[in-house]
C-alpha atoms as a PDB file:
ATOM      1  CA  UNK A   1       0.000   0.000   0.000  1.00  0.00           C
ATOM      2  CA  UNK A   2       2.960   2.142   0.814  1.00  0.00           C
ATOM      3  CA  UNK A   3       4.264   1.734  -2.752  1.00  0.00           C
ATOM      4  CA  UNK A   4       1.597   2.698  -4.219  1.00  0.00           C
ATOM      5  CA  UNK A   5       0.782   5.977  -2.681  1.00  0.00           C
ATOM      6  CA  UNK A   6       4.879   6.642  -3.598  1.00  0.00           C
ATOM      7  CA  UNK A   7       3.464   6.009  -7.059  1.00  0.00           C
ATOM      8  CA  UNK A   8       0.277   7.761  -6.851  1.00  0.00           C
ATOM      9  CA  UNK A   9       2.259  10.944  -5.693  1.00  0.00           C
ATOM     10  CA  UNK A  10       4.864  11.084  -8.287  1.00  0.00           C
ATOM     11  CA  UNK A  11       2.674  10.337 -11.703  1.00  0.00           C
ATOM     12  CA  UNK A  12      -0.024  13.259 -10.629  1.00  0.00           C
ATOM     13  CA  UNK A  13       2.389  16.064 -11.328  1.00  0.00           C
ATOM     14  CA  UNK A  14       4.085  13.858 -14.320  1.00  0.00           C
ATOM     15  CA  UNK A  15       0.193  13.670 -15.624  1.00  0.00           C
ATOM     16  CA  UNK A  16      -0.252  17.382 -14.896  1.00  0.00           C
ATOM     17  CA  UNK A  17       3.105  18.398 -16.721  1.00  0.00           C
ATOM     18  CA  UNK A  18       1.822  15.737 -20.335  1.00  0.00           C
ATOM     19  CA  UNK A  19      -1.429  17.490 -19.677  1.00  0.00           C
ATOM     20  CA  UNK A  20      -0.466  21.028 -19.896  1.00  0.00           C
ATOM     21  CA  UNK A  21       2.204  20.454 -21.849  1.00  0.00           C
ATOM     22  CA  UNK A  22      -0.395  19.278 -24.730  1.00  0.00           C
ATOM     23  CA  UNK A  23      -2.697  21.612 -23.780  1.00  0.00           C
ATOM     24  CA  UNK A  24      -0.484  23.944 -24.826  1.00  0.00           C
ATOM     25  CA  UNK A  25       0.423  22.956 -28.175  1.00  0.00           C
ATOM     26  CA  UNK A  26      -2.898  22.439 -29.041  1.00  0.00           C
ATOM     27  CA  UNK A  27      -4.247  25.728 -28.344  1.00  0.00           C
ATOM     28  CA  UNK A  28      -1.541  27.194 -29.861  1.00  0.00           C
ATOM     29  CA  UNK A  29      -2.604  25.351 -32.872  1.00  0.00           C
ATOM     30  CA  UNK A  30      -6.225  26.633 -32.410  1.00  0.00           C
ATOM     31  CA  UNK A  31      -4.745  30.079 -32.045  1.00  0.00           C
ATOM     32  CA  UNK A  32      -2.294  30.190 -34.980  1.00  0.00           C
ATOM     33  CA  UNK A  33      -5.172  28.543 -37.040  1.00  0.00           C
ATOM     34  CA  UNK A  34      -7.516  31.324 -36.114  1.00  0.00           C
ATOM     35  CA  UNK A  35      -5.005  34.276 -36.812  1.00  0.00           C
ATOM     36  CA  UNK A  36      -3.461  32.839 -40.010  1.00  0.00           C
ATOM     37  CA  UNK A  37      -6.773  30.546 -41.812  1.00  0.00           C
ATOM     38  CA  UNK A  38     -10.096  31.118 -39.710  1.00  0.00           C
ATOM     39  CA  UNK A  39     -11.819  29.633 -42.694  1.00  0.00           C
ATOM     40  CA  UNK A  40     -10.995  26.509 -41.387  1.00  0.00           C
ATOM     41  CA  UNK A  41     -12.380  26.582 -37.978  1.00  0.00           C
ATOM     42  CA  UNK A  42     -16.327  27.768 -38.770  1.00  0.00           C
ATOM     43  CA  UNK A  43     -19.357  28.793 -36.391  1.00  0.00           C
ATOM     44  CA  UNK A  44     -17.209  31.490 -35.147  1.00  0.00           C
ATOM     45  CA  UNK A  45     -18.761  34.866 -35.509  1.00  0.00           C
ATOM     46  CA  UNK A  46     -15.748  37.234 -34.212  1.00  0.00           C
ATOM     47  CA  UNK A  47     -12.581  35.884 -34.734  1.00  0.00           C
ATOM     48  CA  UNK A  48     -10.241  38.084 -32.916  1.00  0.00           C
ATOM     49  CA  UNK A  49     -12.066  37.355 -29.870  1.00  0.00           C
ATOM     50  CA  UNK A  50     -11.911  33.917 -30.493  1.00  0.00           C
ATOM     51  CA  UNK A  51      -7.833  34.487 -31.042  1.00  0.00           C
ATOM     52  CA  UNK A  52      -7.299  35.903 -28.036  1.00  0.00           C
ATOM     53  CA  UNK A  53      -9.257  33.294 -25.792  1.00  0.00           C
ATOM     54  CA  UNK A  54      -7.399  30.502 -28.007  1.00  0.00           C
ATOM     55  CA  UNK A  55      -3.777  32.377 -26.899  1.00  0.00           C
ATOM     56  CA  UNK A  56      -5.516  33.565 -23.392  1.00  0.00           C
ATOM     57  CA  UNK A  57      -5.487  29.830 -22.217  1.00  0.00           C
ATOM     58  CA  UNK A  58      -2.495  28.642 -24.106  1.00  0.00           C
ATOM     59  CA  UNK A  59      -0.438  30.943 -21.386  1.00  0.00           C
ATOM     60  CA  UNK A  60      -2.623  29.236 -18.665  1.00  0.00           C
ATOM     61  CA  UNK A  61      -1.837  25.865 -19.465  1.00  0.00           C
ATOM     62  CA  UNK A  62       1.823  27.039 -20.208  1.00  0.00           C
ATOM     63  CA  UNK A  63       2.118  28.291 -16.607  1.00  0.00           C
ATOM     64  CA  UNK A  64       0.419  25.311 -15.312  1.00  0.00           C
ATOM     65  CA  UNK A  65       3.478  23.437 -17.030  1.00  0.00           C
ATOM     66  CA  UNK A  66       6.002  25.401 -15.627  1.00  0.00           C
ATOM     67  CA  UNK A  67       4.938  24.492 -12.178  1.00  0.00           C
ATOM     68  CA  UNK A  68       4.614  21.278 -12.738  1.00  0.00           C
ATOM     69  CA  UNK A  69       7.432  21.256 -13.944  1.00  0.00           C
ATOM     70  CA  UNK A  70       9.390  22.905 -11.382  1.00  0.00           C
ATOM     71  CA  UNK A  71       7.608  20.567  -8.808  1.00  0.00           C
ATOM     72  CA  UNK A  72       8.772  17.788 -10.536  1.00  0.00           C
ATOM     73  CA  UNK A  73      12.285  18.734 -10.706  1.00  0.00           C
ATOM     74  CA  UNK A  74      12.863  19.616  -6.598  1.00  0.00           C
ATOM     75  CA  UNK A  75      10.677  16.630  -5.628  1.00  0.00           C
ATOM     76  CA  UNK A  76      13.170  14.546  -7.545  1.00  0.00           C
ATOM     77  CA  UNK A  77      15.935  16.833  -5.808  1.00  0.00           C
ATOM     78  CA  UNK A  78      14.423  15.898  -2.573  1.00  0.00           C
ATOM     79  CA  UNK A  79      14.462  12.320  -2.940  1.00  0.00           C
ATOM     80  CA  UNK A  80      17.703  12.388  -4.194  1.00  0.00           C
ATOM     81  CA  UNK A  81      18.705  14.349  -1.367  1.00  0.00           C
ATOM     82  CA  UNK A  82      16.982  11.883   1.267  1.00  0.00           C
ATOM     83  CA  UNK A  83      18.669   8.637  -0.324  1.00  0.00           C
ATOM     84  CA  UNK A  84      22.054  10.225   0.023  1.00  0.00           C
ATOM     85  CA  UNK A  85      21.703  10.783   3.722  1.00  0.00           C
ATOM     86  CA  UNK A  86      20.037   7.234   3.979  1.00  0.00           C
ATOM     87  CA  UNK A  87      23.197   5.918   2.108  1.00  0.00           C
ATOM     88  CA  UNK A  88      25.003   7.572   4.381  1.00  0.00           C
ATOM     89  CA  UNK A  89      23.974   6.709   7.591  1.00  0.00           C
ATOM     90  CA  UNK A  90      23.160   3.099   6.348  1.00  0.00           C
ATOM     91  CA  UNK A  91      19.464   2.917   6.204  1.00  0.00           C
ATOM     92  CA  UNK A  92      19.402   3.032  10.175  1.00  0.00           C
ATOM     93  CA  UNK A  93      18.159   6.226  12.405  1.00  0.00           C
ATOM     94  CA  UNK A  94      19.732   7.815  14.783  1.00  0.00           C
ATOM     95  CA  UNK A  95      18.927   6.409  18.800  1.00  0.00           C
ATOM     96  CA  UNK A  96      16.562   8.451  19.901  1.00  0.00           C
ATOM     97  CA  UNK A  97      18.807  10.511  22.249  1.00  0.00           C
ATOM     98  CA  UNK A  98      21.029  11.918  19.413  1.00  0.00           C
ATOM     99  CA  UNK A  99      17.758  12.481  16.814  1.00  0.00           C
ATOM    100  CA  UNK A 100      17.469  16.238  18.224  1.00  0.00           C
ATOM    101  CA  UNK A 101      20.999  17.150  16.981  1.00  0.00           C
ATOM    102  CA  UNK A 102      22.248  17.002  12.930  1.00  0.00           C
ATOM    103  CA  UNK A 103      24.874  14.355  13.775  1.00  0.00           C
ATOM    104  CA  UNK A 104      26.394  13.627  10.560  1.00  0.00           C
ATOM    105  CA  UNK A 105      23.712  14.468   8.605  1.00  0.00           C
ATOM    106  CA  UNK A 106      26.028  17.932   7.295  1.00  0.00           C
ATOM    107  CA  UNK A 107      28.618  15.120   6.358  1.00  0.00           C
ATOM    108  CA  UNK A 108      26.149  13.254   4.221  1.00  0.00           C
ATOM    109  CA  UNK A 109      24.996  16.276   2.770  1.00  0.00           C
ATOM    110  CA  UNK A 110      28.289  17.800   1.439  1.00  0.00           C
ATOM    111  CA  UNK A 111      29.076  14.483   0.446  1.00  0.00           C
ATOM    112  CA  UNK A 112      25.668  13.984  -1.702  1.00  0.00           C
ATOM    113  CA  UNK A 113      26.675  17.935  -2.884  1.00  0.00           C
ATOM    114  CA  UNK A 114      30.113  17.029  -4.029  1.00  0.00           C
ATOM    115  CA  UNK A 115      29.235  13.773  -5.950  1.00  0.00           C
ATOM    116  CA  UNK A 116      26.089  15.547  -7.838  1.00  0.00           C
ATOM    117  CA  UNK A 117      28.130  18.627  -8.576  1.00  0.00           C
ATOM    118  CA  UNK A 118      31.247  17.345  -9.139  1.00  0.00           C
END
């Protein structure tokens, strides 16, 4: 069950960035088609209006991307981050009287820094 909330939580914002990511082209598509050959896209009665809704929520789903995008890229940061210290420390916590204080966890982290920057 664990697992597959860990799933569950990483494919929504991979879902969210295809989403808006074809969201995007398409409406650009609507929007180029409506500036360049309306005469293909009928039942429209003013066409600049139409336009500018078609390019109006092309930006929206191109800002939804973005985040999505950025969310994706520190979660994966994060994890990255957590499995270095786990690495480091060997899977095991801390006893319980030394959880309070950082001990060795700056170690693991400037180590986890140096090998991903390196």
């Amino acid at each position: 069950m664990a697992s597959d909330k860990k799933n569950e939580e990483s494919s929504l914002p991979a879902c969210c960035t295809m989403f808006a990511g074809i969201g995007t082209m398409f409406m650009l598509l609507v929007g180029l088609l409506l500036k360049f050959q309306p005469i293909y896209i009928g039942g429209i009665h003013d066409y600049r209006k139409a336009r500018e809704a078609a390019f109006g929520a092309m930006w929206m789903y191109f800002f939804t991307l973005v985040l999505a995008a950025i969310y994706l890229y520190t979660d994966n940061k994060r994890k990255r981050r957590e499995e270095a210290i786990a690495r480091a420390s060997y899977g095991r916590p801390p006893p319980p009287c030394i959880q309070d204080y950082a001990f060795g966890a700056s170690s693991a982290e400037e180590d986890y820094e140096e090998s991903v920057f390196a």
